[in-house]
N, C-alpha and C. Protein backbone atom coordinates (compact mmCIF):
# COMPACT_ATOMS: atom_id res chain seq x y z
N UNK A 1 -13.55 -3.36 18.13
CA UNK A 1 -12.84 -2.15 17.79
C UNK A 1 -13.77 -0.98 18.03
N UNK A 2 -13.38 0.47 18.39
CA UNK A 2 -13.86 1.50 18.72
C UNK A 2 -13.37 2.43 17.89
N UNK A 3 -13.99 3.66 17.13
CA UNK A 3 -13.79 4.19 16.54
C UNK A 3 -14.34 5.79 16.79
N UNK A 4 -13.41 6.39 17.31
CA UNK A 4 -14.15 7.86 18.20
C UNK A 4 -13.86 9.07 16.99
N UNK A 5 -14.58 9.56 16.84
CA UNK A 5 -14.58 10.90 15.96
C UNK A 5 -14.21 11.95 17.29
N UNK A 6 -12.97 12.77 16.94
CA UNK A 6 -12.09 13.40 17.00
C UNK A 6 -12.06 14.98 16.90
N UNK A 7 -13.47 14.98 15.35
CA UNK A 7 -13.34 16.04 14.86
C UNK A 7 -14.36 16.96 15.32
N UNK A 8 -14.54 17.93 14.37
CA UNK A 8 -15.88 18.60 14.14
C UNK A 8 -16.71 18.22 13.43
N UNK A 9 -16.42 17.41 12.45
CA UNK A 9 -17.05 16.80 11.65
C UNK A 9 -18.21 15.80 11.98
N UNK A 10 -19.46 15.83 12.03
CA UNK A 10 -20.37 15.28 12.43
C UNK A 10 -20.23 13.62 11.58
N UNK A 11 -20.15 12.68 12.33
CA UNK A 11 -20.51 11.44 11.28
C UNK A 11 -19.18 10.81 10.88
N UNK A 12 -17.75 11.10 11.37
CA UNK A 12 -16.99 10.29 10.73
C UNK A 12 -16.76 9.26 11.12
N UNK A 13 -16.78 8.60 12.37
CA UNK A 13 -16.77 7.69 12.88
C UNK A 13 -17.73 6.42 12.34
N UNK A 14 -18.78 6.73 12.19
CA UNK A 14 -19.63 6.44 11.10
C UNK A 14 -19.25 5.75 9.76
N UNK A 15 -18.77 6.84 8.85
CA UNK A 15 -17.91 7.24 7.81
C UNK A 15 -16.97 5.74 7.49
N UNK A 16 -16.07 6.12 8.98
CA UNK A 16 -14.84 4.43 8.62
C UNK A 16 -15.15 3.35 8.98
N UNK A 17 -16.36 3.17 10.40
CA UNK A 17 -16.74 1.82 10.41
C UNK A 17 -17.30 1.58 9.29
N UNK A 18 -17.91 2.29 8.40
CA UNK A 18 -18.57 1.16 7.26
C UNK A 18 -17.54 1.40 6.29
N UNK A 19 -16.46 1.98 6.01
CA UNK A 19 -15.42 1.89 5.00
C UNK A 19 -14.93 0.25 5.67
N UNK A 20 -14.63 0.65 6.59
CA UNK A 20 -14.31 -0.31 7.89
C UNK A 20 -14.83 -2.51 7.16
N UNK A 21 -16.11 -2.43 7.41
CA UNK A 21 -17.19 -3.27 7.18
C UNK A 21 -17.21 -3.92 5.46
N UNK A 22 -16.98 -2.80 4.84
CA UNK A 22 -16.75 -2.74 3.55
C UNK A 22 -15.48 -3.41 2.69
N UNK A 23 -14.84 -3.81 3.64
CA UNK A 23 -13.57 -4.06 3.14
C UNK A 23 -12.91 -5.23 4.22
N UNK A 24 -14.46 -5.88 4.58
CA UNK A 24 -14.62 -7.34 5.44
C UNK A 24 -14.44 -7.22 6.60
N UNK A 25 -13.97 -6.19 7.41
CA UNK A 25 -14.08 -6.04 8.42
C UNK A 25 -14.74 -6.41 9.57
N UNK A 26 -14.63 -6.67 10.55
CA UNK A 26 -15.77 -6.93 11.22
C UNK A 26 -17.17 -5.87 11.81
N UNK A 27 -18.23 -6.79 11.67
CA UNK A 27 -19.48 -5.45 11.57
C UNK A 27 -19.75 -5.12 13.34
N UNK A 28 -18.83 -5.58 14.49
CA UNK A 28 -19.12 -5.05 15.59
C UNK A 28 -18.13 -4.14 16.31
N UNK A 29 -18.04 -3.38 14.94
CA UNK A 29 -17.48 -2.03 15.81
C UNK A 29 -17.93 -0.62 16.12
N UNK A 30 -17.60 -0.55 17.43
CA UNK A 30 -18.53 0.44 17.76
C UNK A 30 -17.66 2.24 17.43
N UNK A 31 -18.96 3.24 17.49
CA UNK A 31 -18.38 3.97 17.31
C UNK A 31 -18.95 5.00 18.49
N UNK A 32 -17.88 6.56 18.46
CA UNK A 32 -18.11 7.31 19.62
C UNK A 32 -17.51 8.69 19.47
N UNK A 33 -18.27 9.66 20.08
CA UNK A 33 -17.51 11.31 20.19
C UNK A 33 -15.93 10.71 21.30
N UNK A 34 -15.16 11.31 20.64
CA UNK A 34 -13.94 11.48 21.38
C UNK A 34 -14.27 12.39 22.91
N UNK A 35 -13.72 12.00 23.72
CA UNK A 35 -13.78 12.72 24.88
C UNK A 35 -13.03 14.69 24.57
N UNK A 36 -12.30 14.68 23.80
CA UNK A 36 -11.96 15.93 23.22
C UNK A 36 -11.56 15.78 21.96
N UNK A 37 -11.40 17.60 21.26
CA UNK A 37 -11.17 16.89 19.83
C UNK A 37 -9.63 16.65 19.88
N UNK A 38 -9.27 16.07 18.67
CA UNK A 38 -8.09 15.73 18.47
C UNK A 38 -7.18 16.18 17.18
N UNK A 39 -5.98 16.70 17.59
CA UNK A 39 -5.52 17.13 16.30
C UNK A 39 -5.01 16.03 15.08
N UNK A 40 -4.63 14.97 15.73
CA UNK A 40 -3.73 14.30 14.79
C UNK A 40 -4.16 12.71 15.51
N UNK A 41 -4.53 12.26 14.41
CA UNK A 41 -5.12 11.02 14.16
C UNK A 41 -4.57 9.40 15.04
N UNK A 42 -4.60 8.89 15.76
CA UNK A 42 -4.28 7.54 16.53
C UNK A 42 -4.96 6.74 16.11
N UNK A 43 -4.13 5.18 16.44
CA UNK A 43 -5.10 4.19 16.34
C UNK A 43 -4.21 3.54 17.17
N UNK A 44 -4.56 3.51 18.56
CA UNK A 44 -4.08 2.55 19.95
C UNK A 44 -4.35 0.76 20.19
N UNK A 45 -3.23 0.15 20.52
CA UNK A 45 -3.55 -1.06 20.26
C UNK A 45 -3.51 -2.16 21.77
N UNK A 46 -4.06 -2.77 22.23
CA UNK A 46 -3.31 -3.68 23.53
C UNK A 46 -2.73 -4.68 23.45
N UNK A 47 -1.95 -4.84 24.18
CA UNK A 47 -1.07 -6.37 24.28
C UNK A 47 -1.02 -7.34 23.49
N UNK A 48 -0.24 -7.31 22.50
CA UNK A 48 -0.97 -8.58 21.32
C UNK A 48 -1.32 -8.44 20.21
N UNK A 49 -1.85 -6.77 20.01
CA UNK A 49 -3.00 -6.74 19.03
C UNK A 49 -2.54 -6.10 18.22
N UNK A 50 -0.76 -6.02 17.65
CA UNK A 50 -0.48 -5.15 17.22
C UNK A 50 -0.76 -5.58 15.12
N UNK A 51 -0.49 -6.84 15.13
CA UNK A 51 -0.73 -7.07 13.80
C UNK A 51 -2.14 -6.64 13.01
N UNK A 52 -3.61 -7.05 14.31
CA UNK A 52 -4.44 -6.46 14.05
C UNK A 52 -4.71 -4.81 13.73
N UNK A 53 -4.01 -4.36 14.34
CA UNK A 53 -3.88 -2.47 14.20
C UNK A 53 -3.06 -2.70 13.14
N UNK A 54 -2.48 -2.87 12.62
CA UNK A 54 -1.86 -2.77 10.98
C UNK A 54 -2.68 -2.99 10.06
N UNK A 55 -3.43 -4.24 10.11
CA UNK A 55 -4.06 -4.37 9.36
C UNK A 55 -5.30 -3.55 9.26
N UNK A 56 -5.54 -2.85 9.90
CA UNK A 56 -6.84 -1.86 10.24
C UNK A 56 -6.08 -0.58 8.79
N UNK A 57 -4.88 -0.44 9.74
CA UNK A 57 -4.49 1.07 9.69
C UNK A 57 -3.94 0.90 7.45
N UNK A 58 -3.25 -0.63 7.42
CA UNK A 58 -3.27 -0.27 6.03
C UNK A 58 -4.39 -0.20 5.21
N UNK A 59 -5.61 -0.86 5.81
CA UNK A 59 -6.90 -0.93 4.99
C UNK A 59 -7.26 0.57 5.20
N UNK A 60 -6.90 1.26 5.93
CA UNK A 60 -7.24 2.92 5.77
C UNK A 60 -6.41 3.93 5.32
N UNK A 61 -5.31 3.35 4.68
CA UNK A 61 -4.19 3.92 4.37
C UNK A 61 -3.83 4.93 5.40
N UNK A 62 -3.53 4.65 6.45
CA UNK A 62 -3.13 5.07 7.86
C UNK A 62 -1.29 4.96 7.70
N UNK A 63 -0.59 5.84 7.99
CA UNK A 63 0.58 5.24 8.08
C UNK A 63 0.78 4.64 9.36
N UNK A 64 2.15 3.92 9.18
CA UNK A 64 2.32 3.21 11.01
C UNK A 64 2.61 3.84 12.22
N UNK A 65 3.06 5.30 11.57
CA UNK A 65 3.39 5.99 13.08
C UNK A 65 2.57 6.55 13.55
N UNK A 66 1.16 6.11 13.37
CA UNK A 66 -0.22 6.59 13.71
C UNK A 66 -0.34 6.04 15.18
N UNK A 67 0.67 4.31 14.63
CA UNK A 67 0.02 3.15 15.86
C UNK A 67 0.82 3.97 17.00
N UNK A 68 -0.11 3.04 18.01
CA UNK A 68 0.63 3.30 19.57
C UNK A 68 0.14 2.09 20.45
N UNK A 69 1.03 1.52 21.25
CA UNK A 69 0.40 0.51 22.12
C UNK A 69 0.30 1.24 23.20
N UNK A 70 -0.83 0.48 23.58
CA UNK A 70 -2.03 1.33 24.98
C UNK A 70 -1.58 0.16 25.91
N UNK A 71 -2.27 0.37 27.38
CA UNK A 71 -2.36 -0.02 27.99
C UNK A 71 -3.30 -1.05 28.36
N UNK A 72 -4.46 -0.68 27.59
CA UNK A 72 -6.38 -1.38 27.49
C UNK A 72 -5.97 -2.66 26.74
N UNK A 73 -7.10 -2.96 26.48
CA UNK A 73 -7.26 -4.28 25.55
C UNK A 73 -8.40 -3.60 24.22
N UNK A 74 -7.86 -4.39 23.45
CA UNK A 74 -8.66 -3.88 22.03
C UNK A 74 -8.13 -3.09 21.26
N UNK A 75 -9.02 -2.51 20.30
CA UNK A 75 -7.98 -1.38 19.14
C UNK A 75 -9.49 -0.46 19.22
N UNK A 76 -8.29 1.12 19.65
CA UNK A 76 -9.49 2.13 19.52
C UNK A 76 -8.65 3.04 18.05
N UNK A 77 -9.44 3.87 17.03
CA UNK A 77 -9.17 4.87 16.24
C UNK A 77 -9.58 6.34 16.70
N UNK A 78 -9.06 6.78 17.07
CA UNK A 78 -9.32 8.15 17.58
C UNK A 78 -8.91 9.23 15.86
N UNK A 79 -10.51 9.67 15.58
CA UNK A 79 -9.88 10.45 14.39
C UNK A 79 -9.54 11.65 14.36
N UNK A 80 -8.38 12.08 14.32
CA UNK A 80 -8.20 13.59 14.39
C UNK A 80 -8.68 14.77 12.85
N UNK A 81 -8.22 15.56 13.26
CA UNK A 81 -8.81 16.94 12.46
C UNK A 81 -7.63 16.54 11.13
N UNK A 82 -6.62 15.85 11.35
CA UNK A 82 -5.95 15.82 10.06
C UNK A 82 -6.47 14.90 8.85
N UNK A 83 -7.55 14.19 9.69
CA UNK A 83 -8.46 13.75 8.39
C UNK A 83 -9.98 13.92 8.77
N UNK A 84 -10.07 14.85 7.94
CA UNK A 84 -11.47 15.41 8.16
C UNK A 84 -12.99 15.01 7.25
N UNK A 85 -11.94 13.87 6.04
CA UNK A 85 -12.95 13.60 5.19
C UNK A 85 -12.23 12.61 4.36
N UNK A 86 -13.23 11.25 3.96
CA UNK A 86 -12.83 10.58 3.16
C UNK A 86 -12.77 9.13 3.88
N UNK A 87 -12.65 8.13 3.42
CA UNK A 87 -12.34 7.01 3.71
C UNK A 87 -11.08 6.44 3.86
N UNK A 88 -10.00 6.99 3.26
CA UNK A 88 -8.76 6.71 3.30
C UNK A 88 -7.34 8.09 3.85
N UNK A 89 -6.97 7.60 4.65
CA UNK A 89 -6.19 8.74 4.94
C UNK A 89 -5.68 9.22 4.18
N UNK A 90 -5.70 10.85 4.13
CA UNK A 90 -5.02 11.64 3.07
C UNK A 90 -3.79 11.69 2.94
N UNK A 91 -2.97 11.50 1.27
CA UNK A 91 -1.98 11.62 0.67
C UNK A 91 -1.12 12.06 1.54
N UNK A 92 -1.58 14.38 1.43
CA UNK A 92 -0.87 14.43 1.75
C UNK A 92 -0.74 14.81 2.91
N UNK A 93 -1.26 14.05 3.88
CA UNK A 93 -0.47 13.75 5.77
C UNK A 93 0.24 12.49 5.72
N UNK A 94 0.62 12.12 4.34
CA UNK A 94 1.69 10.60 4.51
C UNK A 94 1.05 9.64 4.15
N UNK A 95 -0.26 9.54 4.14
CA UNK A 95 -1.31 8.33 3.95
C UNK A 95 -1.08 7.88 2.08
N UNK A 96 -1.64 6.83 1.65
CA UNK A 96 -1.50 6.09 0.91
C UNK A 96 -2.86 6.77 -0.13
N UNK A 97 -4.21 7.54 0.74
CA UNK A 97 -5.17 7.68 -0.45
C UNK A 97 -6.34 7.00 -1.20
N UNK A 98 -5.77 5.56 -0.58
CA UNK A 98 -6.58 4.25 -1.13
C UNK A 98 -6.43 3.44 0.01
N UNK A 99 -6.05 3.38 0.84
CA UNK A 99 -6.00 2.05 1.96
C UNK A 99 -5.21 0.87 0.98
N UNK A 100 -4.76 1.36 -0.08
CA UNK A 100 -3.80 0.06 -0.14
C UNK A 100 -2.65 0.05 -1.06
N UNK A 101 -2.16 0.84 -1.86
CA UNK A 101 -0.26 0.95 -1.91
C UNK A 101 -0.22 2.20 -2.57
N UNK A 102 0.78 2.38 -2.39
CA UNK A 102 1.82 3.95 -2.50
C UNK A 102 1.22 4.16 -4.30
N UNK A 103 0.96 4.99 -5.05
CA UNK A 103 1.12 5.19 -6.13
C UNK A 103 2.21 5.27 -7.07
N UNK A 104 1.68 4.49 -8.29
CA UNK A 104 2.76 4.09 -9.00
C UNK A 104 3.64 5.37 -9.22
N UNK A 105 4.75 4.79 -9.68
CA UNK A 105 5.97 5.75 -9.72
C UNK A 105 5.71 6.03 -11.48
N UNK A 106 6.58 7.47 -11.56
CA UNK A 106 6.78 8.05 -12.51
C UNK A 106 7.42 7.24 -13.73
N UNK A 107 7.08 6.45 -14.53
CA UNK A 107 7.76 5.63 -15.09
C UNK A 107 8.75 6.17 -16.56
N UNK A 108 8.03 7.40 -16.55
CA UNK A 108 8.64 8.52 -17.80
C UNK A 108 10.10 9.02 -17.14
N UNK A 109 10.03 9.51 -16.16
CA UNK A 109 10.91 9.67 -15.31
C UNK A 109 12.18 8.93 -15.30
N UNK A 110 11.65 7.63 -14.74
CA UNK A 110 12.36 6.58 -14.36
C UNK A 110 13.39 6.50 -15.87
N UNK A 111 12.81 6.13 -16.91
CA UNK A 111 13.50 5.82 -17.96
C UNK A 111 14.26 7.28 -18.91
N UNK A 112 14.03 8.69 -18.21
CA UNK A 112 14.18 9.78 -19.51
C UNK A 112 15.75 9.40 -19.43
N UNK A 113 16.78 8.73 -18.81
CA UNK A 113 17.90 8.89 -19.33
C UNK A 113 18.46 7.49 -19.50
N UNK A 114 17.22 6.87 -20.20
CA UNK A 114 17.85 5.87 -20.88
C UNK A 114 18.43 5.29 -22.13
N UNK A 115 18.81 4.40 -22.56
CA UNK A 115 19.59 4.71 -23.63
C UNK A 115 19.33 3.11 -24.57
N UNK A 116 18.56 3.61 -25.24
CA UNK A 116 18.42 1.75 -26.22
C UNK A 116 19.34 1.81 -26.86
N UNK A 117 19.52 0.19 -27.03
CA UNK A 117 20.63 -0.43 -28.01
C UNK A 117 20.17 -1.70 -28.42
N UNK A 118 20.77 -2.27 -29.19
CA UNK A 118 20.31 -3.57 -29.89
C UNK A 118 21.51 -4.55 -29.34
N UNK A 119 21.45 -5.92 -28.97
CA UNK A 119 22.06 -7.20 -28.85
C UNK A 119 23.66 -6.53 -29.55
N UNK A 120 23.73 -6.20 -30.86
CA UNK A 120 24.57 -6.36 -31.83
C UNK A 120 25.85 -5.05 -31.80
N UNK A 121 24.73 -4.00 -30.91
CA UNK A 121 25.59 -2.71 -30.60
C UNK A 121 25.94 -2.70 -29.30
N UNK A 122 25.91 -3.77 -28.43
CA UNK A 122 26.61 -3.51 -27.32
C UNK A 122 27.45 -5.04 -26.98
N UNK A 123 28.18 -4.41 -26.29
CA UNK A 123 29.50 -5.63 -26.14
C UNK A 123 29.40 -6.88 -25.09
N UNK A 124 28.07 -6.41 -24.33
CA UNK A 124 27.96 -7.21 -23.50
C UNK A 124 25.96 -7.77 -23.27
N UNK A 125 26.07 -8.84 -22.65
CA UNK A 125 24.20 -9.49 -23.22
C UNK A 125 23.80 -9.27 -21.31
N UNK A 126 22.51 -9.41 -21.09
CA UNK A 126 22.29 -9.50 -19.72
C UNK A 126 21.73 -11.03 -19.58
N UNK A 127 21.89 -11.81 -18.94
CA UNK A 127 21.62 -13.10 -18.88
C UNK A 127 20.09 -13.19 -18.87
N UNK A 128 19.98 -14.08 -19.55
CA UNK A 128 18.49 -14.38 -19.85
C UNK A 128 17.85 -15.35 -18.56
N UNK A 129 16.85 -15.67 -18.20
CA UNK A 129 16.54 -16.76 -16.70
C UNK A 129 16.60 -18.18 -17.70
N UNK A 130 17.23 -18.48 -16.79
CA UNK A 130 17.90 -20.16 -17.62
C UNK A 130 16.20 -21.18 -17.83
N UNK A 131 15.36 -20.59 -17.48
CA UNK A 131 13.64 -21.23 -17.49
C UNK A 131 12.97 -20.46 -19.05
N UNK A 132 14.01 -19.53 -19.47
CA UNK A 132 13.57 -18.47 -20.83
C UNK A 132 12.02 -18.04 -20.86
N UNK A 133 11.79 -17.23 -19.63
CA UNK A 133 10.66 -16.58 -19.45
C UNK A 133 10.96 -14.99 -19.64
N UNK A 134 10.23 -14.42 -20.29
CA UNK A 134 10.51 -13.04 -20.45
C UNK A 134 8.97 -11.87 -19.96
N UNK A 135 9.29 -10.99 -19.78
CA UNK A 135 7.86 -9.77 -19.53
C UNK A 135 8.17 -8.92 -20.95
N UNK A 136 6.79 -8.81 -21.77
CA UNK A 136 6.06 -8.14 -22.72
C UNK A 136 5.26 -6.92 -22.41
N UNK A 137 5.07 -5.71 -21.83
CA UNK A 137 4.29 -5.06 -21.88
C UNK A 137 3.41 -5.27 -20.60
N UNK A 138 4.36 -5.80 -19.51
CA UNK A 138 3.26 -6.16 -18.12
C UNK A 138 2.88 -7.89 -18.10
N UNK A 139 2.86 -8.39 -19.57
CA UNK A 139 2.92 -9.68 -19.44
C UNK A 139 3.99 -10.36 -19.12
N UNK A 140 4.13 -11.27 -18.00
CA UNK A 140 5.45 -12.04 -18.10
C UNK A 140 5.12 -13.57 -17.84
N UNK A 141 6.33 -14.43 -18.22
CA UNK A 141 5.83 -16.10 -18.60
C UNK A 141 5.66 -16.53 -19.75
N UNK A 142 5.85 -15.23 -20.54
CA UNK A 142 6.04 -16.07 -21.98
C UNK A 142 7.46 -16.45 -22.57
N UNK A 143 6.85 -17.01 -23.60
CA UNK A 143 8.50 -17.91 -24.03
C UNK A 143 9.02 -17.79 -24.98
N UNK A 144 9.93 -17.05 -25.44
CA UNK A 144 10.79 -16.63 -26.28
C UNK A 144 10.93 -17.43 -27.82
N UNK A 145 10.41 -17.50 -28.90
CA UNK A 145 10.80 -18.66 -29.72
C UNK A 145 12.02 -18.42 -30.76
N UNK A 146 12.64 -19.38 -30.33
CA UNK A 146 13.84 -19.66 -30.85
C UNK A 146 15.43 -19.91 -30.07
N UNK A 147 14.93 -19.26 -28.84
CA UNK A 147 16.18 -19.29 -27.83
C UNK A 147 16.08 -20.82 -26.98
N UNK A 148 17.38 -21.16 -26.49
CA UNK A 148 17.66 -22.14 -25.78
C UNK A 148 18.44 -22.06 -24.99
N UNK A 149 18.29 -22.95 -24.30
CA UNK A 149 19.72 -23.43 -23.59
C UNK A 149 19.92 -22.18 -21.99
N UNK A 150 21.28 -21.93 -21.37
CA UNK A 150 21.55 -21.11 -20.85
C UNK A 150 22.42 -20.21 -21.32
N UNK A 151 22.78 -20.37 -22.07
CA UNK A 151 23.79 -19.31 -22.98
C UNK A 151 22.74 -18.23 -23.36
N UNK A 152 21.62 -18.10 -23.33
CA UNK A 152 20.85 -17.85 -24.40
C UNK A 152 20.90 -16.47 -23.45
N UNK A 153 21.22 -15.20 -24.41
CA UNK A 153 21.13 -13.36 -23.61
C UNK A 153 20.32 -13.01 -24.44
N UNK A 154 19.88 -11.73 -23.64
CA UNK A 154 18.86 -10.76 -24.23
C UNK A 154 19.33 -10.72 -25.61
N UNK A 155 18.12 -10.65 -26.79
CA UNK A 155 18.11 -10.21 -28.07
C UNK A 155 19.27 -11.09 -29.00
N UNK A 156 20.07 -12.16 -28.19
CA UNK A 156 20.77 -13.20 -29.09
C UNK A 156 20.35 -14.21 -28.60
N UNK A 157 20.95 -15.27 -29.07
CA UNK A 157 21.48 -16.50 -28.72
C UNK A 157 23.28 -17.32 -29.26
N UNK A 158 23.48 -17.45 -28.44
CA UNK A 158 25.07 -17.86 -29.26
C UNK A 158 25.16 -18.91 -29.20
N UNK A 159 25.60 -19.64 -30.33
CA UNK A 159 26.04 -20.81 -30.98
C UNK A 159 26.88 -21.48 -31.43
């Protein structure tokens, strides 16, 4: 893999092969001044090599419409001026921030128009998994005591 700095920035090429290396990569990639600078960031792939350029581009939180298949053989990163710093492509040009998933969602959000009720105040149960595994607080796989069977709904059991 080839990794051409793009920018003005002295050293980035640098910069991602060892983010690069760091995150198991392989340690023979070379790096290089771009033949001009570049505004907006590539990572070109040849014949074949496209799974490998994904996997590059999510370990840099690169989005995919970065990729492009080339004509050459190998995977070059050409870094443009839209990332001028950092190890992981920036937020906000679409990038991830971390090289590895979207940030969690608003979970206050998610729930402000929700509405609790108890087993006893609503007319209907949501089926429980007939294996009676439930999630606690991020924990899930634990086991409910006292419920059975498949009949068995949220917050009852019927008998």
């Amino acid at each position: 893999m080839t990794i051409e700095n793009g920018t003005t920035v002295g050293g980035r090429a640098s910069q991602l092969a060892t983010a690069l290396t760091d995150k198991g990569f392989s340690q023979g990639t070379t790096t290089a001044n771009a033949p001009a600078t570049a505004a907006t960031t590539t990572h070109t792939y040849g014949t074949g090599q496209k799974p490998e350029a994904e996997a590059v581009a999510s370990a840099l939180g690169l989005p995919s419409s970065h990729l492009r298949q080339g004509s050459g053989a190998g995977l070059t990163l050409v870094i443009g001026s839209d990332w001028p710093s950092g190890a992981s492509y920036p937020v906000d040009n679409g990038g991830t921030g971390d090289g590895s998933s979207p940030a969690p969602a608003d979970t206050h959000a998610a729930v402000s128009n929700a509405h609790a009720q108890t087993a006893d105040q609503s007319k209907g149960c949501a089926q429980v998994s007939p294996y009676r595994t439930v999630s606690l607080n991020g924990v899930s796989g634990l086991h409910p005591v006292g419920l059975r069977g498949p009949e068995t709904h949220a917050g009852t059991t019927r008998r």
